[in-house]
C-alpha atoms as a PDB file:
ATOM      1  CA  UNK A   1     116.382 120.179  27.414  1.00  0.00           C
ATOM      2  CA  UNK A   2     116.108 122.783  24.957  1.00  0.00           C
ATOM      3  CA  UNK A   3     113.429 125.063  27.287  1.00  0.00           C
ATOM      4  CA  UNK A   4     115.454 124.957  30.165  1.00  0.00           C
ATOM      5  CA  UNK A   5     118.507 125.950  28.866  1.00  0.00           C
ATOM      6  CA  UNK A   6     116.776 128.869  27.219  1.00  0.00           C
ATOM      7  CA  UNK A   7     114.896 129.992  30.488  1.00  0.00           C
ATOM      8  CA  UNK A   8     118.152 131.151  32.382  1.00  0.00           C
ATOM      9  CA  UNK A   9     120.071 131.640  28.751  1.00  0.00           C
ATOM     10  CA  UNK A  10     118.316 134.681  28.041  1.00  0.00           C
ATOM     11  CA  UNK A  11     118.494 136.610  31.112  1.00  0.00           C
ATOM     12  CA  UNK A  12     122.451 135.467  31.303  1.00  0.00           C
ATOM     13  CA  UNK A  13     122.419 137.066  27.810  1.00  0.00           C
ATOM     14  CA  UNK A  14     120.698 140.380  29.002  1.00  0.00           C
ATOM     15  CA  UNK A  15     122.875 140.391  32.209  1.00  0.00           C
ATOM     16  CA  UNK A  16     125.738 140.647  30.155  1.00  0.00           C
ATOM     17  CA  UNK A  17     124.985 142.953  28.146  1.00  0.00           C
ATOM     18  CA  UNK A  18     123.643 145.511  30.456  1.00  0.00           C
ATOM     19  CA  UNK A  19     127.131 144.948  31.843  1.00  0.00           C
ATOM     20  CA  UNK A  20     129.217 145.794  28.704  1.00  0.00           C
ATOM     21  CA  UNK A  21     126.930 148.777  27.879  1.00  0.00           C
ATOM     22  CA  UNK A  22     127.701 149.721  31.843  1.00  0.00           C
ATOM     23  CA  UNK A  23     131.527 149.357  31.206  1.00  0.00           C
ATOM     24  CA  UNK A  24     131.393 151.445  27.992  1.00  0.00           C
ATOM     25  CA  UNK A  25     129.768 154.345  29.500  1.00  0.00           C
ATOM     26  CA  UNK A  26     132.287 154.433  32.633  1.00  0.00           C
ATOM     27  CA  UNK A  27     135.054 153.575  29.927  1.00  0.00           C
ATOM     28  CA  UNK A  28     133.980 156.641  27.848  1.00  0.00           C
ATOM     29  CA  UNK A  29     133.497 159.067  31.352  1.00  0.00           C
ATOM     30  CA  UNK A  30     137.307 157.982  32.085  1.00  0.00           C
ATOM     31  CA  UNK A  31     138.697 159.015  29.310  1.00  0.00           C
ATOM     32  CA  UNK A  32     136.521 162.430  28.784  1.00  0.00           C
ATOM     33  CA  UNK A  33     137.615 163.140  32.398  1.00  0.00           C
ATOM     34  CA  UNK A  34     141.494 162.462  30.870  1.00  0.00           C
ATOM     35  CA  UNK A  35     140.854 164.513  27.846  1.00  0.00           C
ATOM     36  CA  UNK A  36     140.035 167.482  29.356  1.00  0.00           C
ATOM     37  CA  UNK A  37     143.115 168.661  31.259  1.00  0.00           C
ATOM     38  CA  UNK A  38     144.239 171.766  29.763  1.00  0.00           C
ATOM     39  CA  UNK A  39     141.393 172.046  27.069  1.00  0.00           C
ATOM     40  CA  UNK A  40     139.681 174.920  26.115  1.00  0.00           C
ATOM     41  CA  UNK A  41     135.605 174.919  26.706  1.00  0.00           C
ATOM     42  CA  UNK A  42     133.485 177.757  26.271  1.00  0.00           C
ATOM     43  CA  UNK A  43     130.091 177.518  27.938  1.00  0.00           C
ATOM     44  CA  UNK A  44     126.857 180.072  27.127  1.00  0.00           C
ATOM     45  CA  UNK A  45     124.441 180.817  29.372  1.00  0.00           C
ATOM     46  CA  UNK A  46     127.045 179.788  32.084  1.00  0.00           C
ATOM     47  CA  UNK A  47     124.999 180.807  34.811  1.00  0.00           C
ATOM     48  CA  UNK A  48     121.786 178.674  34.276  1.00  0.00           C
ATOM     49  CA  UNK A  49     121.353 175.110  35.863  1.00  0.00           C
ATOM     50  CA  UNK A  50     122.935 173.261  33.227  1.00  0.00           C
ATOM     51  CA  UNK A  51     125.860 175.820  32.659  1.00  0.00           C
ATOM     52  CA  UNK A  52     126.616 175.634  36.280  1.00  0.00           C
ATOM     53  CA  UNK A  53     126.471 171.897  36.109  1.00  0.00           C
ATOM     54  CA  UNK A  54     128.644 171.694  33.279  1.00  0.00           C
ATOM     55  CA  UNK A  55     131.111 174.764  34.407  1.00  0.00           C
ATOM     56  CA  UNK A  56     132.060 172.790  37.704  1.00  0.00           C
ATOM     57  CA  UNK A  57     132.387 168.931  35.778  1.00  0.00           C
ATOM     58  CA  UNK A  58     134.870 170.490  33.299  1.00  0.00           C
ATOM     59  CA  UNK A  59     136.536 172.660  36.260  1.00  0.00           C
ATOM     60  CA  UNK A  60     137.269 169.604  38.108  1.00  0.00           C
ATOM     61  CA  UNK A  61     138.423 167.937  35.402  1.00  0.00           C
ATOM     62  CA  UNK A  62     141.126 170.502  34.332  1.00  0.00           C
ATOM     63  CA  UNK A  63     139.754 172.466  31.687  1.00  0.00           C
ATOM     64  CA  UNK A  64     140.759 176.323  31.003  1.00  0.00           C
ATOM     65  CA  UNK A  65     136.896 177.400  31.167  1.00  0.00           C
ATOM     66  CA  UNK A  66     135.376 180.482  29.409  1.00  0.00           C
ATOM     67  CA  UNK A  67     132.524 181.195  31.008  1.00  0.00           C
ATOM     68  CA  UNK A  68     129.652 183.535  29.114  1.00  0.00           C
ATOM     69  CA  UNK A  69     126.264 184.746  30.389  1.00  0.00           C
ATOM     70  CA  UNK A  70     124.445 188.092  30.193  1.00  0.00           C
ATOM     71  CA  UNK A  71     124.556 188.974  33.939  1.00  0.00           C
ATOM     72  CA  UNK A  72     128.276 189.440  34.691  1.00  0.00           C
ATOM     73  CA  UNK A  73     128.036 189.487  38.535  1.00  0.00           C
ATOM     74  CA  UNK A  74     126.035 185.913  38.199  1.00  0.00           C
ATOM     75  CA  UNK A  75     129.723 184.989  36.376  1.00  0.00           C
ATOM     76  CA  UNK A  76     131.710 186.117  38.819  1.00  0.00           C
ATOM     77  CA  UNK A  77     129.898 184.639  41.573  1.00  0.00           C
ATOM     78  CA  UNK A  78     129.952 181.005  39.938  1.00  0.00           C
ATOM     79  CA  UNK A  79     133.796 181.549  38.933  1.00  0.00           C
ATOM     80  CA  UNK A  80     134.074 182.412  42.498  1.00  0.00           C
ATOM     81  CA  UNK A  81     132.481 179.251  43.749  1.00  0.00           C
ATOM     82  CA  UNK A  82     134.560 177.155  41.509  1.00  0.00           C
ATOM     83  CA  UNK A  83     137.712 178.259  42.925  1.00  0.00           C
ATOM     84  CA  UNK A  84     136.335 177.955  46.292  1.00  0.00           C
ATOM     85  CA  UNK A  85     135.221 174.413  46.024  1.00  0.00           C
ATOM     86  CA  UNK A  86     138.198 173.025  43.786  1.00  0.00           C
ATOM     87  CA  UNK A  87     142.388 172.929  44.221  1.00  0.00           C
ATOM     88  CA  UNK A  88     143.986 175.514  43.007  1.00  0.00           C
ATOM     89  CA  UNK A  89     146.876 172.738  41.842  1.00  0.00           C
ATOM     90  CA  UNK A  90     144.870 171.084  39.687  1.00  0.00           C
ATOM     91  CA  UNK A  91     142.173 173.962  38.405  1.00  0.00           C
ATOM     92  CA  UNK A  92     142.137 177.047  36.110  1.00  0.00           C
ATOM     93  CA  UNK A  93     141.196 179.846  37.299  1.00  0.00           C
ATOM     94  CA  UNK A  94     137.942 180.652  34.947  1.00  0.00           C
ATOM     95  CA  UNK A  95     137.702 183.709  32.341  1.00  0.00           C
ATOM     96  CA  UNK A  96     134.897 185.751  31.684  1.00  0.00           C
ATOM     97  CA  UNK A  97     133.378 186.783  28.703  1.00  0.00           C
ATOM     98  CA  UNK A  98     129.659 188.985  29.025  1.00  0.00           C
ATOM     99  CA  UNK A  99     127.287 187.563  25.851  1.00  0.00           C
ATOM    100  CA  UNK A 100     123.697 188.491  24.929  1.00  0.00           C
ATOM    101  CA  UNK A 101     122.763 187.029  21.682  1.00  0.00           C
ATOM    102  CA  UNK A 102     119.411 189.344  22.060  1.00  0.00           C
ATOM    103  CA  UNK A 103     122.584 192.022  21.088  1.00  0.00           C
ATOM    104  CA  UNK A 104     123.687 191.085  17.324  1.00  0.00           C
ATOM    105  CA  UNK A 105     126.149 194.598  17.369  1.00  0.00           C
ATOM    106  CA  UNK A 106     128.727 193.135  19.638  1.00  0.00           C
ATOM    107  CA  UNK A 107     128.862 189.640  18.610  1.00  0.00           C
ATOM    108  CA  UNK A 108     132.211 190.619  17.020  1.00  0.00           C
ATOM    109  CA  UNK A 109     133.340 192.062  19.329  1.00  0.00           C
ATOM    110  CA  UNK A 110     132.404 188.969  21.743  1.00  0.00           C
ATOM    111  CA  UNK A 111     134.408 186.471  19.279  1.00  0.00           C
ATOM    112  CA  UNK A 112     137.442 188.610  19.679  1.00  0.00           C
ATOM    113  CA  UNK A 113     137.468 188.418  23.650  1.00  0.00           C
ATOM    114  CA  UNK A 114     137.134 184.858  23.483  1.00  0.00           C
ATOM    115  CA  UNK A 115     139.372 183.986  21.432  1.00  0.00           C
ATOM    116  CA  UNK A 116     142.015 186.783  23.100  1.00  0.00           C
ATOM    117  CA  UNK A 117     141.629 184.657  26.515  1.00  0.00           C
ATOM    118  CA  UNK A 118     143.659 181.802  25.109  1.00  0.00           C
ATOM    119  CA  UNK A 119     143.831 182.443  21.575  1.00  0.00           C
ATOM    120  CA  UNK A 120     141.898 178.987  20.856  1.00  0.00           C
ATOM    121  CA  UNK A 121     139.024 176.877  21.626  1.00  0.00           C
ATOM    122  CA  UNK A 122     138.928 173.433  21.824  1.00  0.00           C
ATOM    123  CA  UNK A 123     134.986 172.964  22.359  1.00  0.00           C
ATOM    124  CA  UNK A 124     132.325 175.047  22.360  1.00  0.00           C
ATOM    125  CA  UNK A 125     129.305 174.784  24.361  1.00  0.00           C
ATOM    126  CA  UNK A 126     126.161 175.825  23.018  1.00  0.00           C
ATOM    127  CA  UNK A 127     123.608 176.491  25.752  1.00  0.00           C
ATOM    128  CA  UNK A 128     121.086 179.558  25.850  1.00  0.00           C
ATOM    129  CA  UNK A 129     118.143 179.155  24.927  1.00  0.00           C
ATOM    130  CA  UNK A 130     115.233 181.925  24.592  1.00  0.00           C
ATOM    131  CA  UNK A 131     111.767 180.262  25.367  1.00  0.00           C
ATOM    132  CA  UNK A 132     108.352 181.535  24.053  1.00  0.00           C
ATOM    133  CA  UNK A 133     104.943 179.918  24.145  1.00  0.00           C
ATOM    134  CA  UNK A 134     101.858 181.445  22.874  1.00  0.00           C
ATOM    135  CA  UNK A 135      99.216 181.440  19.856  1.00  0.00           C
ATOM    136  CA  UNK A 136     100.555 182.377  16.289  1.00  0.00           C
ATOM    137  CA  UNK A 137      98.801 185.287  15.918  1.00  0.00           C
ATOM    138  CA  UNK A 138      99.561 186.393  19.005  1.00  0.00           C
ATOM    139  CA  UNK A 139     103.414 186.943  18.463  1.00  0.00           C
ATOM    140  CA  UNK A 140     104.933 190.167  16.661  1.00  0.00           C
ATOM    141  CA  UNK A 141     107.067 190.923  14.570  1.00  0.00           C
ATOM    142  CA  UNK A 142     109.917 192.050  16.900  1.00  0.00           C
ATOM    143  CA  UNK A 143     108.837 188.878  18.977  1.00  0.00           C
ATOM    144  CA  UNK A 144     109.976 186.253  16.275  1.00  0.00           C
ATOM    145  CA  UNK A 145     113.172 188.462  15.344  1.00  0.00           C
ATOM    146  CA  UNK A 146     114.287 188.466  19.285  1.00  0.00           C
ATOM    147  CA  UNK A 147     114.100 184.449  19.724  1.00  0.00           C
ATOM    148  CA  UNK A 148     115.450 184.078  16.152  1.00  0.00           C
ATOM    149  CA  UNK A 149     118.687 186.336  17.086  1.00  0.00           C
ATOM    150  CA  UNK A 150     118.773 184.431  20.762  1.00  0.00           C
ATOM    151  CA  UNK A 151     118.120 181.157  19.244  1.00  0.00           C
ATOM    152  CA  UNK A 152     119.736 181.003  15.497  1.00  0.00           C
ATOM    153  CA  UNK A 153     121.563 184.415  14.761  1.00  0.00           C
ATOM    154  CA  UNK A 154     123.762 184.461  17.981  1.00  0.00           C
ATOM    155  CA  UNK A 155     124.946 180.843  18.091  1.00  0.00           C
ATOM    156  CA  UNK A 156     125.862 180.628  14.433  1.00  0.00           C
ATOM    157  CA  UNK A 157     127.478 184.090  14.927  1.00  0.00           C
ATOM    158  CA  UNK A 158     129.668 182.941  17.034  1.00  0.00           C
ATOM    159  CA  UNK A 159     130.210 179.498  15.505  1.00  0.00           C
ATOM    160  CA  UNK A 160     131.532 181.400  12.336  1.00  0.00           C
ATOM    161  CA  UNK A 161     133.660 183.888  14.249  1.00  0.00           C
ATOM    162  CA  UNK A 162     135.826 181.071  16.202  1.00  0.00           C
ATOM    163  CA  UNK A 163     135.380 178.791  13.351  1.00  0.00           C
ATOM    164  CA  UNK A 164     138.832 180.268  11.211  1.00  0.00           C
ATOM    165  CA  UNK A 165     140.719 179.101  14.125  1.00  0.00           C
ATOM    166  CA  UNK A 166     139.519 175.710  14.527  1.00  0.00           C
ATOM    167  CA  UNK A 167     140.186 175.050  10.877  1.00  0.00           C
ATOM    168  CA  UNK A 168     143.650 176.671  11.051  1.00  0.00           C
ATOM    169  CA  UNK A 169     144.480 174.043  14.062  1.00  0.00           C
ATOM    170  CA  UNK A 170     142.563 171.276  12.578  1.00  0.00           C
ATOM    171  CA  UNK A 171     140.676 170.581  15.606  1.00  0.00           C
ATOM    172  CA  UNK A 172     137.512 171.204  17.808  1.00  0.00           C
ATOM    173  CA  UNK A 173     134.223 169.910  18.850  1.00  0.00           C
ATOM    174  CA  UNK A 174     131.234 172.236  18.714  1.00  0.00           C
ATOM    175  CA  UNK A 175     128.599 170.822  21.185  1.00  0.00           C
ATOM    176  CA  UNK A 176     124.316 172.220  20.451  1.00  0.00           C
ATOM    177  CA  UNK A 177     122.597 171.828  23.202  1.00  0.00           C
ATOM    178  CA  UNK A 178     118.484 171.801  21.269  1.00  0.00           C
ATOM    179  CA  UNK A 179     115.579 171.619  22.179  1.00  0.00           C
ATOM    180  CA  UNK A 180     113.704 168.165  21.103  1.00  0.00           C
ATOM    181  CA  UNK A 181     111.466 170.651  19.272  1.00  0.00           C
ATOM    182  CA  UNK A 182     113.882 171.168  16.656  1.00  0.00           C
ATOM    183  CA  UNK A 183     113.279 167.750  15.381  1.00  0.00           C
ATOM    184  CA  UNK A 184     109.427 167.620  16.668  1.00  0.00           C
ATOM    185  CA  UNK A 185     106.979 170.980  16.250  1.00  0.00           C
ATOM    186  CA  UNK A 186     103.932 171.155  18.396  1.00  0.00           C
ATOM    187  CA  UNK A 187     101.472 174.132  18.362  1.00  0.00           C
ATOM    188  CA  UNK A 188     101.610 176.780  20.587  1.00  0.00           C
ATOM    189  CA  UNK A 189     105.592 176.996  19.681  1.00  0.00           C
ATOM    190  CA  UNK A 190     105.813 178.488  15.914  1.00  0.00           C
ATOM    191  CA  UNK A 191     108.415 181.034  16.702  1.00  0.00           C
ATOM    192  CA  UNK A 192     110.486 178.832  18.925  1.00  0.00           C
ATOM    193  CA  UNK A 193     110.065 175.478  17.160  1.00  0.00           C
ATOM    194  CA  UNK A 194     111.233 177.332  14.442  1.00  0.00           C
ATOM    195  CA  UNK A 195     113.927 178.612  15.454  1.00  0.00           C
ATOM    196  CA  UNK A 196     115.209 175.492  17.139  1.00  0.00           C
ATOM    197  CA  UNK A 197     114.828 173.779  13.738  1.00  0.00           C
ATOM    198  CA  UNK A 198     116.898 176.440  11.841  1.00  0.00           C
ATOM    199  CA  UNK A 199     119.536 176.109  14.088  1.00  0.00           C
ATOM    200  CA  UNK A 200     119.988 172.332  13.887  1.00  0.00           C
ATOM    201  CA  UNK A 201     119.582 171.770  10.196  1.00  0.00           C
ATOM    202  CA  UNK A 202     122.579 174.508  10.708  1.00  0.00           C
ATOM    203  CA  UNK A 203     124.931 172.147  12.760  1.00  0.00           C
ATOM    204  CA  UNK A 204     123.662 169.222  10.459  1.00  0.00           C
ATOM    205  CA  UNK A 205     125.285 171.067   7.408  1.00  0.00           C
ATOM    206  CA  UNK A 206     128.073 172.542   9.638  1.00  0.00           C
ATOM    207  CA  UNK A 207     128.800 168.722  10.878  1.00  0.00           C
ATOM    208  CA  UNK A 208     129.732 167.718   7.269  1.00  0.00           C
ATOM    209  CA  UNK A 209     131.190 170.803   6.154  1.00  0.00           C
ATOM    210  CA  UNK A 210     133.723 170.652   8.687  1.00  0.00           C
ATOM    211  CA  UNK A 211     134.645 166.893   9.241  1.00  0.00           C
ATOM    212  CA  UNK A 212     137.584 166.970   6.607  1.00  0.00           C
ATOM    213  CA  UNK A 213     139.511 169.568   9.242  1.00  0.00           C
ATOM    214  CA  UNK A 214     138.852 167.230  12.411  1.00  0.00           C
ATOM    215  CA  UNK A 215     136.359 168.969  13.610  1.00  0.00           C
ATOM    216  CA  UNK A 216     133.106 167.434  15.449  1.00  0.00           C
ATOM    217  CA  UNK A 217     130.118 168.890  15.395  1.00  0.00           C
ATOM    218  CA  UNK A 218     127.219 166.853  18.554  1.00  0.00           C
ATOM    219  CA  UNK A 219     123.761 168.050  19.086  1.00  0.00           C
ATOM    220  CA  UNK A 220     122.089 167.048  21.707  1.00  0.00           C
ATOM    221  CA  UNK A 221     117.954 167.373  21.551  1.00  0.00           C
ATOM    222  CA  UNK A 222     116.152 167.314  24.997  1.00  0.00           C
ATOM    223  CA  UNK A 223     112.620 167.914  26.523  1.00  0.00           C
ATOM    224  CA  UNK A 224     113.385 170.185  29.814  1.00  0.00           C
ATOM    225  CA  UNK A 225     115.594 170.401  32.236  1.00  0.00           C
ATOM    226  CA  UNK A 226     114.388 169.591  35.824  1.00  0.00           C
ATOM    227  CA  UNK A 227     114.020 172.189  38.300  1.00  0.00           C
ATOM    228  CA  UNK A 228     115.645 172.246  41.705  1.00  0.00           C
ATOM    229  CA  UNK A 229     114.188 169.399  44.212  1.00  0.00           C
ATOM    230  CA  UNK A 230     113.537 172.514  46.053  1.00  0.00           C
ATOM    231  CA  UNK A 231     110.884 173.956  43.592  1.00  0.00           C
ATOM    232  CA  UNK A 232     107.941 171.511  43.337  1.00  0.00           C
ATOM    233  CA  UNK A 233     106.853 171.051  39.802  1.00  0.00           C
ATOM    234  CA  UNK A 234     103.387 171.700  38.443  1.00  0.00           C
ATOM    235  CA  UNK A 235     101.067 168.549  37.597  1.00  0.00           C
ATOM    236  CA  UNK A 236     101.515 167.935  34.080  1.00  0.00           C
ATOM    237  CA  UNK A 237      98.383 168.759  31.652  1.00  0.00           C
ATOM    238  CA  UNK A 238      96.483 165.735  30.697  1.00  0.00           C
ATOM    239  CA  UNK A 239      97.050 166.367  27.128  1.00  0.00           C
ATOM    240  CA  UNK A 240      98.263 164.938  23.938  1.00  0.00           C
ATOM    241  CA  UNK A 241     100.800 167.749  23.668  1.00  0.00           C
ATOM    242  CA  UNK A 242     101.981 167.433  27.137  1.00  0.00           C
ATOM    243  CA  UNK A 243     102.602 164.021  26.738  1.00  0.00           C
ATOM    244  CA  UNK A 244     104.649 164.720  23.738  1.00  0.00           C
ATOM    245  CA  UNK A 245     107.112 167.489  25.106  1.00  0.00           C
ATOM    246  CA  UNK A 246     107.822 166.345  28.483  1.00  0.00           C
ATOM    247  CA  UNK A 247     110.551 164.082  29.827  1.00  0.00           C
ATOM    248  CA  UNK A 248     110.119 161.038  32.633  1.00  0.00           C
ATOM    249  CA  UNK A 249     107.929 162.856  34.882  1.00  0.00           C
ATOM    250  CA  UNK A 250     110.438 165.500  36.355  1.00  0.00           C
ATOM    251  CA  UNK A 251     112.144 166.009  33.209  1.00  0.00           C
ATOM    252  CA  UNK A 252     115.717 165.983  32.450  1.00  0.00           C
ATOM    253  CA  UNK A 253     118.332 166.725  35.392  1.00  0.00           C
ATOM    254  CA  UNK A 254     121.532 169.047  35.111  1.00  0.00           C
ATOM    255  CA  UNK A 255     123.739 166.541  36.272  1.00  0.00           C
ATOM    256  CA  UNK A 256     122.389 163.400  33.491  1.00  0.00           C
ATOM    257  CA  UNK A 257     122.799 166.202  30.485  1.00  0.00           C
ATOM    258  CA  UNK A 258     126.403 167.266  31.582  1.00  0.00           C
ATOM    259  CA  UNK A 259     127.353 163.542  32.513  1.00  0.00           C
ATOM    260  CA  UNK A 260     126.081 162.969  28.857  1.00  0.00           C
ATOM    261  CA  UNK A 261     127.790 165.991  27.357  1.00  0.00           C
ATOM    262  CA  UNK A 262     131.006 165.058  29.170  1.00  0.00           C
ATOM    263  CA  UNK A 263     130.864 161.357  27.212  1.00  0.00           C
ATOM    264  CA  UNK A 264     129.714 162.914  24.142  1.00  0.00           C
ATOM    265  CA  UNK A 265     133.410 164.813  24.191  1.00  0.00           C
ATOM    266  CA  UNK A 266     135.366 161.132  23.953  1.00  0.00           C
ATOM    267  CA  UNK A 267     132.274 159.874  21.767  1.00  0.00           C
ATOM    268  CA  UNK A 268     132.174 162.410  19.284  1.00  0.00           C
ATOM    269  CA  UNK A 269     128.419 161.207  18.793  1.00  0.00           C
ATOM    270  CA  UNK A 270     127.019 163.168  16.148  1.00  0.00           C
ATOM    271  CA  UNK A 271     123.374 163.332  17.863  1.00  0.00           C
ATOM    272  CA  UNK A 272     121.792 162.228  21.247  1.00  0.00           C
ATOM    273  CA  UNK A 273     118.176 162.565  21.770  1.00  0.00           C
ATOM    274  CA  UNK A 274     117.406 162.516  26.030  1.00  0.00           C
ATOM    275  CA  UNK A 275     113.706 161.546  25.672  1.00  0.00           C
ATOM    276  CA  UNK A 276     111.289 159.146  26.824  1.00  0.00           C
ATOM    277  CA  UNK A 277     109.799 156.309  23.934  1.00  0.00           C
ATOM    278  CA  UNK A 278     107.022 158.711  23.475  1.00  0.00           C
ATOM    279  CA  UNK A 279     108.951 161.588  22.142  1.00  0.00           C
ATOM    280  CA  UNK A 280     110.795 159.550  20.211  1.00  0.00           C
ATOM    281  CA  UNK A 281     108.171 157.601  18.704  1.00  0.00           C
ATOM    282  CA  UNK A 282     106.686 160.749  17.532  1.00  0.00           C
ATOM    283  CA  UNK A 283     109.346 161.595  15.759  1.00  0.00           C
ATOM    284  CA  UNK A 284     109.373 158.614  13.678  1.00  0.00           C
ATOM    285  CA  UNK A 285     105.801 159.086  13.212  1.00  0.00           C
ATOM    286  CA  UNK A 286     105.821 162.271  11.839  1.00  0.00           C
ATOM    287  CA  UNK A 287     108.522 161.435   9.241  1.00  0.00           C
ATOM    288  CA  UNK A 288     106.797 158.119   8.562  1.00  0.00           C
ATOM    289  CA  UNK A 289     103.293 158.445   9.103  1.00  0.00           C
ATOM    290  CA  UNK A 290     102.649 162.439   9.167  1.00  0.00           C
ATOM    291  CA  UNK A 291      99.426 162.856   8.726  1.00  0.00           C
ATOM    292  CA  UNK A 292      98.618 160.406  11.445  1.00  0.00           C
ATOM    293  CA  UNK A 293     101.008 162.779  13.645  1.00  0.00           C
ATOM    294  CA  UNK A 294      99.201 166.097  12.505  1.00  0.00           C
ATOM    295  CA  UNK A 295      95.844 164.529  13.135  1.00  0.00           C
ATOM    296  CA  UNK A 296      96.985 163.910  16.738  1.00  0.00           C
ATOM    297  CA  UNK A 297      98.542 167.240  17.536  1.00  0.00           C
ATOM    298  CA  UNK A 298      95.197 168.736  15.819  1.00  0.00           C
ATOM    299  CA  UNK A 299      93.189 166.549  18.320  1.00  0.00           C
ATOM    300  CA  UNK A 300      95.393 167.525  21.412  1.00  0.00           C
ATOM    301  CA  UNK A 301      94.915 171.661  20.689  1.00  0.00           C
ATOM    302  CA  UNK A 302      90.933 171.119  19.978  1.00  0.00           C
ATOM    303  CA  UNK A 303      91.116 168.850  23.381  1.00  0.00           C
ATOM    304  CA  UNK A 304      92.950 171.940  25.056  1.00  0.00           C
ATOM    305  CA  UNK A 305      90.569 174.327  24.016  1.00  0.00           C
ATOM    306  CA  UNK A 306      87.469 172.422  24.924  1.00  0.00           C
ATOM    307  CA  UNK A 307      88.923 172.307  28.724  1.00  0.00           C
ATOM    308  CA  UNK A 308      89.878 176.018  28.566  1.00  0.00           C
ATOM    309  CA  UNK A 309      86.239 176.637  27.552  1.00  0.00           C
ATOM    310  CA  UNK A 310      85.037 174.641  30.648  1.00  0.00           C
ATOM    311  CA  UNK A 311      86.971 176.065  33.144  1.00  0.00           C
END
């Protein structure tokens, strides 16, 4: 009897829980959606995939949208095609703010336009990101300083400058968007690793610092965003290291990380990782069982080399 009752017990089990976890999300998209009317949301690096993605889910939701970006005419046209595709009823019209973080001189200058659009924020977006790949000795000087201003220096510029008035109003949510690799550093990636780790551990200080004035502080720590279905994506190197900073085959799209970033507002998560079990399990092996993990990134550049060589 007991079998039997056990064979369809478990998957009646599973069923239902896949259906609460289901309910929860849409529960938690529902009420971000609600949340947003009439909130304040500054996005960097507006005009990239996932700035786009996440400019037009907050548009449509209500939000008064500051949009930031180096190329201003990029800006304009997105602000443009969110008033075109949304109702002018229900919408904010979008402001503008230009930003380079590559530009340390005007960051003050930056934090007092966005905070004279409104004169608050309610959440800030963090979502440029300067890439570099390439052998240690490779990179200069000026090299390390320009990802460390784009990746570390800006961000937590700006943090600091609109941080006065979330304390004042005893609210806010400050949202990183981080790469995976500042939890996870493989070779090839010294300068940017790096700087993806200093700016976490900065939010993970920030994020306690800050909780007794109601404000939240997420990160969220990806692989790479998918392209377009319109680009077709290179075959992925049959490498350790390949394996270990890519995720699902065609990485992460636009639309999952807003849809994510949009749940993490009623959430107030502190941290979401969007990798495959791979990624993950390496980062519980190299806090558990690090030499094991060095041994294997060791093995992966030697096995890199050795096909470079035979090419």
């Amino acid at each position: 009897c007991i079998v039997p009752t056990m064979v369809w017990l478990v998957p009646a089990v599973l069923v239902v829980m896949a259906g609460v976890f289901y309910l929860y999300g849409q529960i938690l998209r529902l009420l971000s959606k609600t949340t947003l009317r009439n909130r304040v949301v500054l996005i960097t690096d507006s005009a990239s995939a996932l700035g786009k993605e996440c400019a037009k889910v907050f548009h449509k939701g209500g939000a008064r949208l500051i949009l930031c970006g180096k190329n201003w005419e990029k800006l304009e046209d997105l602000a443009e095609q969110l008033a075109n595709e949304s109702d002018p009823t229900l919408t904010f019209p979008p402001k503008l703010v230009e930003l380079d973080f590559s530009d340390m001189e005007l960051m003050p200058e930056v934090v007092s336009d966005v905070l004279d659009c409104y004169g608050c924020l309610d959440v800030l977006i963090f979502n440029s990101s300067m890439k570099v790949k390439a052998p240690v000795q490779t990179l200069s000087l000026e090299m390390d300083k320009m990802v460390m201003d784009a990746n570390y220096f800006g961000p937590i510029t700006l943090a600091k400058g609109v941080l006065p008035s979330m304390i004042t109003r005893r609210s806010g949510h400050i949202i990183l968007v981080n790469s995976i690799q500042g939890k996870l550093a493989v070779p090839f990636r010294t300068t940017y690793a790096a700087s993806k780790h200093a700016v976490q551990a900065f939010f993970d200080c920030l994020r306690a610092e800050v909780q007794e004035y109601g404000i939240s502080v997420s990160t969220l720590s990806h692989t790479f965003i998918k392209a377009a279905p319109s680009v077709k994506q290179a075959p992925a190197a049959n490498s350790v290291l390949s394996v270990l900073t890519r995720q699902k085959p065609h990485g992460v799209s636009p639309e999952e990380m807003a849809g994510e970033l949009l749940k993490t507002l009623s959430s107030k998560k502190n941290e979401i990782i969007m990798a495959h079990s791979i990624s993950k399990a390496a980062i519980y092996a190299r806090s558990f069982f690090p030499n094991f993990f060095f041994a294997v990134t060791a093995a992966g550049v030697r096995s890199a080399a050795a096909m470079e060589h035979v090419q």
